[in-house]
N, C-alpha and C. Protein backbone atom coordinates (compact mmCIF):
# COMPACT_ATOMS: atom_id res chain seq x y z
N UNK A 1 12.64 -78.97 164.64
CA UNK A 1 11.98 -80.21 164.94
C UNK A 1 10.46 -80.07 164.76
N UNK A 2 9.79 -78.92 165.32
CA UNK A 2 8.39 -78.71 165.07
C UNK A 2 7.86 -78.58 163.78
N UNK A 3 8.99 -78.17 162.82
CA UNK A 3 8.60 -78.81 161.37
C UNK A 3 8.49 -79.86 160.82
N UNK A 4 9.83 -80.80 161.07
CA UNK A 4 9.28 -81.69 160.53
C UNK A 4 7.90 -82.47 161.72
N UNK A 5 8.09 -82.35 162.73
CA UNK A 5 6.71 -83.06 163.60
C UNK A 5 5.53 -82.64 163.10
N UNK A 6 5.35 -80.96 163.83
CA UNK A 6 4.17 -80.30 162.89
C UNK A 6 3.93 -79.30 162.33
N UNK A 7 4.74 -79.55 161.41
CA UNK A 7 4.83 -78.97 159.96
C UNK A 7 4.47 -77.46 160.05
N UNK A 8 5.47 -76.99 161.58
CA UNK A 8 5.09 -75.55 162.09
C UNK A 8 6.02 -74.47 160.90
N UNK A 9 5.90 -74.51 159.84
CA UNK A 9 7.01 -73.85 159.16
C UNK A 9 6.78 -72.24 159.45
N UNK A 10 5.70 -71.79 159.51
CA UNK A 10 5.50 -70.24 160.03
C UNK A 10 6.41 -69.50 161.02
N UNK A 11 6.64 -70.35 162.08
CA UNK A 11 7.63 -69.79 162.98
C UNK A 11 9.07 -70.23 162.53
N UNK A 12 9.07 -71.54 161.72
CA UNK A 12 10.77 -71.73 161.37
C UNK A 12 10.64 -70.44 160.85
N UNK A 13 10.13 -70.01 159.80
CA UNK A 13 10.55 -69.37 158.51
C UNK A 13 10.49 -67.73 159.41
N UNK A 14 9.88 -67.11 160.30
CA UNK A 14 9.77 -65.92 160.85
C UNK A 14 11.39 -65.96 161.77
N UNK A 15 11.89 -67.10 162.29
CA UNK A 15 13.10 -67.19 162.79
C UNK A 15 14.34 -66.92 161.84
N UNK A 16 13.89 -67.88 160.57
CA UNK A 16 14.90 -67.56 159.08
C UNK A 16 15.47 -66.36 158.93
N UNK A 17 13.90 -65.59 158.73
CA UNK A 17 13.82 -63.78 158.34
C UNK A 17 14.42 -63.02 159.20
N UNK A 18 14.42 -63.41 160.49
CA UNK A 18 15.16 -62.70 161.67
C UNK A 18 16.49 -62.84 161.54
N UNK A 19 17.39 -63.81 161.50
CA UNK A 19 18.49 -64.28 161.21
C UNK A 19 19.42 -63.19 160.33
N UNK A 20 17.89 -63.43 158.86
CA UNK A 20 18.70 -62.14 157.77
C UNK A 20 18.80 -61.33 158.00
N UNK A 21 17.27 -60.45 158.86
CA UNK A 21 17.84 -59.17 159.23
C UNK A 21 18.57 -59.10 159.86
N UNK A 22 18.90 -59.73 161.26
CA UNK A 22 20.03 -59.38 161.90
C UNK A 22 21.26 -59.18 161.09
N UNK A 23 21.56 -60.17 160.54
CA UNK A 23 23.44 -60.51 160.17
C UNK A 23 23.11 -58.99 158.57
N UNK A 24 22.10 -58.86 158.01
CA UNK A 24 22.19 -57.34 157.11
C UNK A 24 22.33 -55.94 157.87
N UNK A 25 21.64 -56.21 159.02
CA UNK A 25 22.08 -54.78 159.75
C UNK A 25 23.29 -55.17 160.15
N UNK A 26 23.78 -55.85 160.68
CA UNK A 26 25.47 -56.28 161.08
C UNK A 26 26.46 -55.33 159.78
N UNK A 27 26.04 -55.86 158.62
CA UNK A 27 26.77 -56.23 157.29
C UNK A 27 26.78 -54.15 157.21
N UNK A 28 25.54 -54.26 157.37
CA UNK A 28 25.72 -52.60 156.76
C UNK A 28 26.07 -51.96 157.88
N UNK A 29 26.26 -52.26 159.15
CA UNK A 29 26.95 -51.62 160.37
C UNK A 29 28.47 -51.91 159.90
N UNK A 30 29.09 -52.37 159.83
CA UNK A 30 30.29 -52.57 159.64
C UNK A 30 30.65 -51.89 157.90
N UNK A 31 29.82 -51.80 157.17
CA UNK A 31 30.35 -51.29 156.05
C UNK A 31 30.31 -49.76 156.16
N UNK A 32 29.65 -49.17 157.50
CA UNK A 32 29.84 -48.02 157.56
C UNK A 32 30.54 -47.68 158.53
N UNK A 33 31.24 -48.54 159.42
CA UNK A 33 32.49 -48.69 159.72
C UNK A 33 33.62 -48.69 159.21
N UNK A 34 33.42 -49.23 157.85
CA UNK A 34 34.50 -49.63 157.30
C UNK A 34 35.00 -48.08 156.84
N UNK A 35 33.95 -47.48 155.96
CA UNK A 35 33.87 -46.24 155.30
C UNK A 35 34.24 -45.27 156.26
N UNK A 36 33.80 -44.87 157.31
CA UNK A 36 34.31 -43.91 158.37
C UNK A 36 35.93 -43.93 158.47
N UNK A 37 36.34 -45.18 158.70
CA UNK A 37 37.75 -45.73 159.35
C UNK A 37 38.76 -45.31 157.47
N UNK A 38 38.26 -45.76 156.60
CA UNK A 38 38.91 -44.91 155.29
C UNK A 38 38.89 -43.40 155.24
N UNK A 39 38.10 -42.91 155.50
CA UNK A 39 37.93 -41.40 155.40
C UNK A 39 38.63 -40.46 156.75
N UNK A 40 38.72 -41.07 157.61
CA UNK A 40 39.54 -40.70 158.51
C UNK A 40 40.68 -41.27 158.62
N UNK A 41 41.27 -42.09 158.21
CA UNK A 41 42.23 -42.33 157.46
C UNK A 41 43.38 -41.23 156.28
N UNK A 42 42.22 -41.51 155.33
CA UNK A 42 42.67 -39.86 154.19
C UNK A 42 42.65 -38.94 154.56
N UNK A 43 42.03 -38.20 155.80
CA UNK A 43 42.20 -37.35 156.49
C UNK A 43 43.65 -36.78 157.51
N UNK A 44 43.66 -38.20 157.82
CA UNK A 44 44.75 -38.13 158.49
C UNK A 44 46.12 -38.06 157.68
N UNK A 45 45.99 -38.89 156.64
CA UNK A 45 47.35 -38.99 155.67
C UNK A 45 47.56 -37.79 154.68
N UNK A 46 46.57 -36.75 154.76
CA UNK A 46 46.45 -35.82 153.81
C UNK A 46 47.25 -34.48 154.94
N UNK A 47 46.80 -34.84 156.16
CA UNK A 47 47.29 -33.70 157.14
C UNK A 47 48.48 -33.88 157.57
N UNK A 48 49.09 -35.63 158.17
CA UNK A 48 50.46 -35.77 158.46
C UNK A 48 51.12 -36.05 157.40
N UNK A 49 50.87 -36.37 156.55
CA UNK A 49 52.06 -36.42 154.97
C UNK A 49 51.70 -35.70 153.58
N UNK A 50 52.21 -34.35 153.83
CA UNK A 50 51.67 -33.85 152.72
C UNK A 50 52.66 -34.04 151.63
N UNK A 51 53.93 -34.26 151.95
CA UNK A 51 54.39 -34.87 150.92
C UNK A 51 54.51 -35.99 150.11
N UNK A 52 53.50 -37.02 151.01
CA UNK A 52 53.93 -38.32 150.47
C UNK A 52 52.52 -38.38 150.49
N UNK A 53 51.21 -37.40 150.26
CA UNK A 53 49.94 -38.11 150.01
C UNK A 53 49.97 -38.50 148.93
N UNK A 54 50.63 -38.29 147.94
CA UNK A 54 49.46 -39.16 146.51
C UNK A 54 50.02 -41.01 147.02
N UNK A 55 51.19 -41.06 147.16
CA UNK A 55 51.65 -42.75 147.08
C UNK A 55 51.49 -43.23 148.37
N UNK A 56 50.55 -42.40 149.64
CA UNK A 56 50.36 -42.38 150.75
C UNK A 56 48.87 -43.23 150.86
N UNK A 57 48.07 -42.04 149.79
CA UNK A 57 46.58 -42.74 149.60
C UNK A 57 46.81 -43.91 148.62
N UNK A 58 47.46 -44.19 147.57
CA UNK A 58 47.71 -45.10 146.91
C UNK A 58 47.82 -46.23 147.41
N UNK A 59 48.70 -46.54 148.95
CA UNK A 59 48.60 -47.10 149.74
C UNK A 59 47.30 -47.83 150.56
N UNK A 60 46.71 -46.71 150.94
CA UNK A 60 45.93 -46.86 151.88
C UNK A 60 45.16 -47.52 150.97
N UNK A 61 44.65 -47.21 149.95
CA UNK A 61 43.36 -48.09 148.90
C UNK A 61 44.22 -49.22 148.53
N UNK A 62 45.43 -49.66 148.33
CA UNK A 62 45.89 -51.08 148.87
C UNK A 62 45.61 -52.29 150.24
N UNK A 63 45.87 -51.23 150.85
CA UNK A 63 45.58 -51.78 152.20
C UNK A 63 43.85 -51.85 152.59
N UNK A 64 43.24 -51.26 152.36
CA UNK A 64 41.73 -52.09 151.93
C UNK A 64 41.24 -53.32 151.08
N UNK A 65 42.20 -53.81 150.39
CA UNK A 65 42.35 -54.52 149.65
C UNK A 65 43.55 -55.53 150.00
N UNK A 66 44.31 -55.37 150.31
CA UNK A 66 44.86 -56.31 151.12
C UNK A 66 45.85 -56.03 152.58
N UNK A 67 44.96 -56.25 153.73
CA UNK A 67 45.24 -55.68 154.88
C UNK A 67 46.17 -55.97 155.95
N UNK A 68 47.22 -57.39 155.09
CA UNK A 68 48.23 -57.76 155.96
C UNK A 68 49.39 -57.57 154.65
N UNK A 69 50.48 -56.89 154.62
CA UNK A 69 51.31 -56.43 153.60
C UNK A 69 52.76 -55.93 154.11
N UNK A 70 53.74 -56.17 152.97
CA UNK A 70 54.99 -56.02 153.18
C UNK A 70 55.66 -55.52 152.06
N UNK A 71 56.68 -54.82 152.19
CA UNK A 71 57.16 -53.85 151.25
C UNK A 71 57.16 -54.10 149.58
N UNK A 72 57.64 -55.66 149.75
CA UNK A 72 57.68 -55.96 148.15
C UNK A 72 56.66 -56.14 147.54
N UNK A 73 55.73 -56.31 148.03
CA UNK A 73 54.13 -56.43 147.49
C UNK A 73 53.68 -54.80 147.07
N UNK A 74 54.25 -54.14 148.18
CA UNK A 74 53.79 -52.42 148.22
C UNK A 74 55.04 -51.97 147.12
N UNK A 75 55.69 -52.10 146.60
CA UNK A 75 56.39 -52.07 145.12
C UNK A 75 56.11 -52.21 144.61
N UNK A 76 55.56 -53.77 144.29
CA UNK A 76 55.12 -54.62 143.14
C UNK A 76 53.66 -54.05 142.61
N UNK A 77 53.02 -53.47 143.81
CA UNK A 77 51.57 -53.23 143.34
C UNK A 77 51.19 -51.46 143.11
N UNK A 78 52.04 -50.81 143.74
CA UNK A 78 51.94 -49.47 143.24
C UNK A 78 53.16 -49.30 142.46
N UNK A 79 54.27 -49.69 141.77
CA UNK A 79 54.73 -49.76 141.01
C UNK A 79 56.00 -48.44 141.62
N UNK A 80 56.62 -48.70 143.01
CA UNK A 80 57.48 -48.25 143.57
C UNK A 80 58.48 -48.68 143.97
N UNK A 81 59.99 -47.78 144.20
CA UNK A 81 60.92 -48.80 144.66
C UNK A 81 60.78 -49.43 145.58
N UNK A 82 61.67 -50.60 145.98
CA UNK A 82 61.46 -50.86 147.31
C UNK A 82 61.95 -50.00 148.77
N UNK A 83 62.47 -49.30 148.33
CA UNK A 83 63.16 -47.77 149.39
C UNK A 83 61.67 -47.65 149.74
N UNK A 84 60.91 -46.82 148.64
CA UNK A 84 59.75 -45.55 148.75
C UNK A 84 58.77 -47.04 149.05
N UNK A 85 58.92 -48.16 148.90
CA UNK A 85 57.11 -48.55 149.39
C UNK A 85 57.91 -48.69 151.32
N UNK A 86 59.32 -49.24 151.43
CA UNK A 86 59.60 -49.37 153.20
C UNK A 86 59.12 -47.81 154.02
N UNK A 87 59.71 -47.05 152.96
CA UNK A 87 59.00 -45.12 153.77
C UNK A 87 57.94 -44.92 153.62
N UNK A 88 57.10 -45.61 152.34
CA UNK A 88 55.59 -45.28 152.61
C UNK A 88 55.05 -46.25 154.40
N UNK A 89 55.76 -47.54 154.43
CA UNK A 89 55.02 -47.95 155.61
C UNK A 89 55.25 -47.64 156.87
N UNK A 90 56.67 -47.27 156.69
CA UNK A 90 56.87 -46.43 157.75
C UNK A 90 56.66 -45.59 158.60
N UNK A 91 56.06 -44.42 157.31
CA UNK A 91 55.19 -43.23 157.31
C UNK A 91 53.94 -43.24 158.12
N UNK A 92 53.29 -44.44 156.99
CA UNK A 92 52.17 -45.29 157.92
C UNK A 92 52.26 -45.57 158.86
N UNK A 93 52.54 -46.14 159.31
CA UNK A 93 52.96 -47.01 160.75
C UNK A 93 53.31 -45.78 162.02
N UNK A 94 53.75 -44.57 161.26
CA UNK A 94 54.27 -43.70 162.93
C UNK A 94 52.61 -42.43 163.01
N UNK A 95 52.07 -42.86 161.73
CA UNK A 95 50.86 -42.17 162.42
C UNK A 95 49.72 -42.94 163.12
N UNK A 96 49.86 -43.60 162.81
CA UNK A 96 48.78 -45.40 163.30
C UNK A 96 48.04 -45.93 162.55
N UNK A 97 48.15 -45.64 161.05
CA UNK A 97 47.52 -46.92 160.39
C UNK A 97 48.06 -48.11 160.49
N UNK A 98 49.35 -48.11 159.98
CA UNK A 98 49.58 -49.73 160.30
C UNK A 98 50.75 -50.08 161.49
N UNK A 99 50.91 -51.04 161.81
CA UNK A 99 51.45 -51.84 162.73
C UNK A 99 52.48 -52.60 162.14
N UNK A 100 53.88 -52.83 162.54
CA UNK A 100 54.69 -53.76 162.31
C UNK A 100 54.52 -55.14 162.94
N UNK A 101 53.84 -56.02 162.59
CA UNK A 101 53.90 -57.49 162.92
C UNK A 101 54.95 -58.44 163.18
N UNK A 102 56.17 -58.30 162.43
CA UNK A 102 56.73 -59.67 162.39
C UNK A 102 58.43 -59.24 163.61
N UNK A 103 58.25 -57.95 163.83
CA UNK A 103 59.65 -57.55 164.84
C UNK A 103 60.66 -58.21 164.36
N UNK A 104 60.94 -57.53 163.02
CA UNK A 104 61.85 -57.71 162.12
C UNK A 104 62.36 -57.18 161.44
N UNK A 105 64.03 -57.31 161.76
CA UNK A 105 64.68 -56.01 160.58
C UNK A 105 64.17 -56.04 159.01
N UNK A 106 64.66 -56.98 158.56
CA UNK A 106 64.19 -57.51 157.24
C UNK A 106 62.96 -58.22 157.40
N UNK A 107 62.18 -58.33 156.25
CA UNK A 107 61.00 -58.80 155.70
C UNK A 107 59.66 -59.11 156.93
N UNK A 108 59.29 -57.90 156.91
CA UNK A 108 58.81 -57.07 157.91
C UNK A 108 57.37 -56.84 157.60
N UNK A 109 56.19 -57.47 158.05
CA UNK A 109 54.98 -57.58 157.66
C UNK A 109 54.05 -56.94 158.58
N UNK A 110 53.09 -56.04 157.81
CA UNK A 110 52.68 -54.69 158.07
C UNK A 110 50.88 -55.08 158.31
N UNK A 111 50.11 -54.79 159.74
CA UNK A 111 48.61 -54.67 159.12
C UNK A 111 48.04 -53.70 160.15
């Protein structure tokens, strides 16, 4: 209001700048959140599944990419049966990356 009244734009615009910084330190707080929570992640899937890390991490860089998912998608997109993508989430799921959502025998949605 003090802008348009009197044409105080100095303090709008020092409020603006504050705004950005805030919500950029937010942005890069959480992107190094994000990065921690992947790497301990691969950490974890490299130590509890050593047999199933390569289509394990294959996974997991799915699931950064799309973070609510269900078996036929996890076929369709790493190019697995549907057996091996239900045991990859499985796998997942009993170390704690993902969660079963839908408490469902069949078509069973994972985040």
């Amino acid at each position: 209001m003090d802008v348009r009244l009197k044409g105080a734009w100095e303090n709008w615009l020092k409020f603006f700048l504050q705004g950005v910084r805030d919500v950029a330190r937010q942005a890069q707080d959480t992107a190094v959140r994000i990065t921690h929570l992947e790497s301990s992640h691969r950490r974890l899937i490299s130590e509890s599944l050593p047999r199933a890390n390569a289509n394990a991490l294959r996974l997991l860089d799915l699931l950064f990419l799309l973070p609510v998912i269900n078996a036929g998608r996890v076929a369709q997109r790493l190019a697995v049966s549907q057996p091996t993508a239900n045991t990859l989430l499985s796998k997942l799921g009993k170390i704690g990356i993902l969660q079963e959502i839908t408490h469902q025998r069949w078509g069973r949605t994972h985040r």
